[in-house]
Protein backbone atom coordinates (compact mmCIF):
# COMPACT_ATOMS: atom_id res chain seq x y z
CA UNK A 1 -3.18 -17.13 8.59
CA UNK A 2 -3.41 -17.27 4.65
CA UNK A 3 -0.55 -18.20 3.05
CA UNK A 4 0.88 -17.34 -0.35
CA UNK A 5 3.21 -19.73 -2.42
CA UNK A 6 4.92 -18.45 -5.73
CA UNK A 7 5.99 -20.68 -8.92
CA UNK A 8 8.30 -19.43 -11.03
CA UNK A 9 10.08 -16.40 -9.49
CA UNK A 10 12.88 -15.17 -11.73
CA UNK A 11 16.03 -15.81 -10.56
CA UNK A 12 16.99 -12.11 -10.14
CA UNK A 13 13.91 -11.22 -8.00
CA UNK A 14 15.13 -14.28 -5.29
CA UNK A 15 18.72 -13.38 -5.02
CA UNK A 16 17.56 -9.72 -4.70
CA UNK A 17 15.46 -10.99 -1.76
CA UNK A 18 17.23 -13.19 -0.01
CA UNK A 19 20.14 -10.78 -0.16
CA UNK A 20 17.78 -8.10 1.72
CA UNK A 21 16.36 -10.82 4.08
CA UNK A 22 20.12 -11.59 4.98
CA UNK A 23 20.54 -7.84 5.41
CA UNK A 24 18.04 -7.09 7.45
CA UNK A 25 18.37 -10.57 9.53
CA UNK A 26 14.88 -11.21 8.46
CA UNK A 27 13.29 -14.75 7.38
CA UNK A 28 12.22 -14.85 3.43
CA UNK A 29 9.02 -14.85 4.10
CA UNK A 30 9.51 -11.50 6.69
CA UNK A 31 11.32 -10.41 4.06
CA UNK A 32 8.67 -10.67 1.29
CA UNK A 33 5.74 -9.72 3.77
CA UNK A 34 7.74 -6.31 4.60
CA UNK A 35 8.30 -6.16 0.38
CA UNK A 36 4.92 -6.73 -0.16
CA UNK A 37 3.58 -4.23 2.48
CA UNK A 38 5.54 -1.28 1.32
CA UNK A 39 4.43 -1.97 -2.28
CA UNK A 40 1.31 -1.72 -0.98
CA UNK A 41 1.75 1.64 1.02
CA UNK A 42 3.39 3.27 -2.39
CA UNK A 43 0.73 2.45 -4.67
CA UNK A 44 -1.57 3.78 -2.06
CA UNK A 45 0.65 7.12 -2.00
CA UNK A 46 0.18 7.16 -6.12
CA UNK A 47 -3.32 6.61 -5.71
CA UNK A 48 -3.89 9.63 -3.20
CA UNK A 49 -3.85 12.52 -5.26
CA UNK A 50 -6.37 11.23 -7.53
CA UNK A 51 -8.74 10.14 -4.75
CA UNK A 52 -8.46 13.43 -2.93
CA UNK A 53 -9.59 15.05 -5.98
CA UNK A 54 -11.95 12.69 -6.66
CA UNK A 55 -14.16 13.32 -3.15
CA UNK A 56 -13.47 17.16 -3.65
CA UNK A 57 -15.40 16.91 -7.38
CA UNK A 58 -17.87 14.79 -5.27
CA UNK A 59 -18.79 16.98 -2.22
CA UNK A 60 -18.83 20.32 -4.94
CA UNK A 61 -21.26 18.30 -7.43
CA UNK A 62 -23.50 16.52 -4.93
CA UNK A 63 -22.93 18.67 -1.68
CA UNK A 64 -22.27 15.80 0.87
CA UNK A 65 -19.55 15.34 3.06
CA UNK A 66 -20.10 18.86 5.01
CA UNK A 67 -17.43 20.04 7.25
CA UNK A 68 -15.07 17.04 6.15
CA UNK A 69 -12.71 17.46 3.76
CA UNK A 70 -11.23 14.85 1.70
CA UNK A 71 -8.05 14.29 3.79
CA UNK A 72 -9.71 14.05 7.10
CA UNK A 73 -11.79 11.10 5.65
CA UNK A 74 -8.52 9.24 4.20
CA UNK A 75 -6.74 10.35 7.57
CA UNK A 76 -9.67 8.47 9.11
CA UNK A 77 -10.02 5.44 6.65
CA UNK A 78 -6.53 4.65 6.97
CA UNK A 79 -6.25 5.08 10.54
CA UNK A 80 -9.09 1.89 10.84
């Protein structure tokens, strides 16, 4: 498994941390994995909209994707 090491964390973001990996009787690094993973699911969220309308301008324009609409393909990408 990869690992990550970070130099120079502000002070503020570790406390913050630790004080939820204390909280939620995880490990720093569980903590920061779980952190990391929802940061990753939100900007995902953001990003939805955008993409959604992105494949509808797609399949109107260029006429693929028949039958499938833009939600069942994320549904399906994010499901792999």
């Amino acid at each position: 498994m990869p690992n990550l090491q970070i130099r120079d964390l502000p002070a503020g973001v570790y406390q913050a941390l630790s004080a939820d990996a204390r909280r939620e009787n995880r490990s720093l690094t569980q903590q920061a994995i779980v952190e990391l993973r929802e940061a990753q699911a939100m900007r995902r969220r953001r990003r939805q909209p955008e993409v959604l309308e992105m494949l509808k301008n797609s399949e109107r324009r260029f006429g693929f994707l028949p039958g499938l609409e833009p939600e069942t393909l994320l549904q399906v990408d994010r499901d792999r």
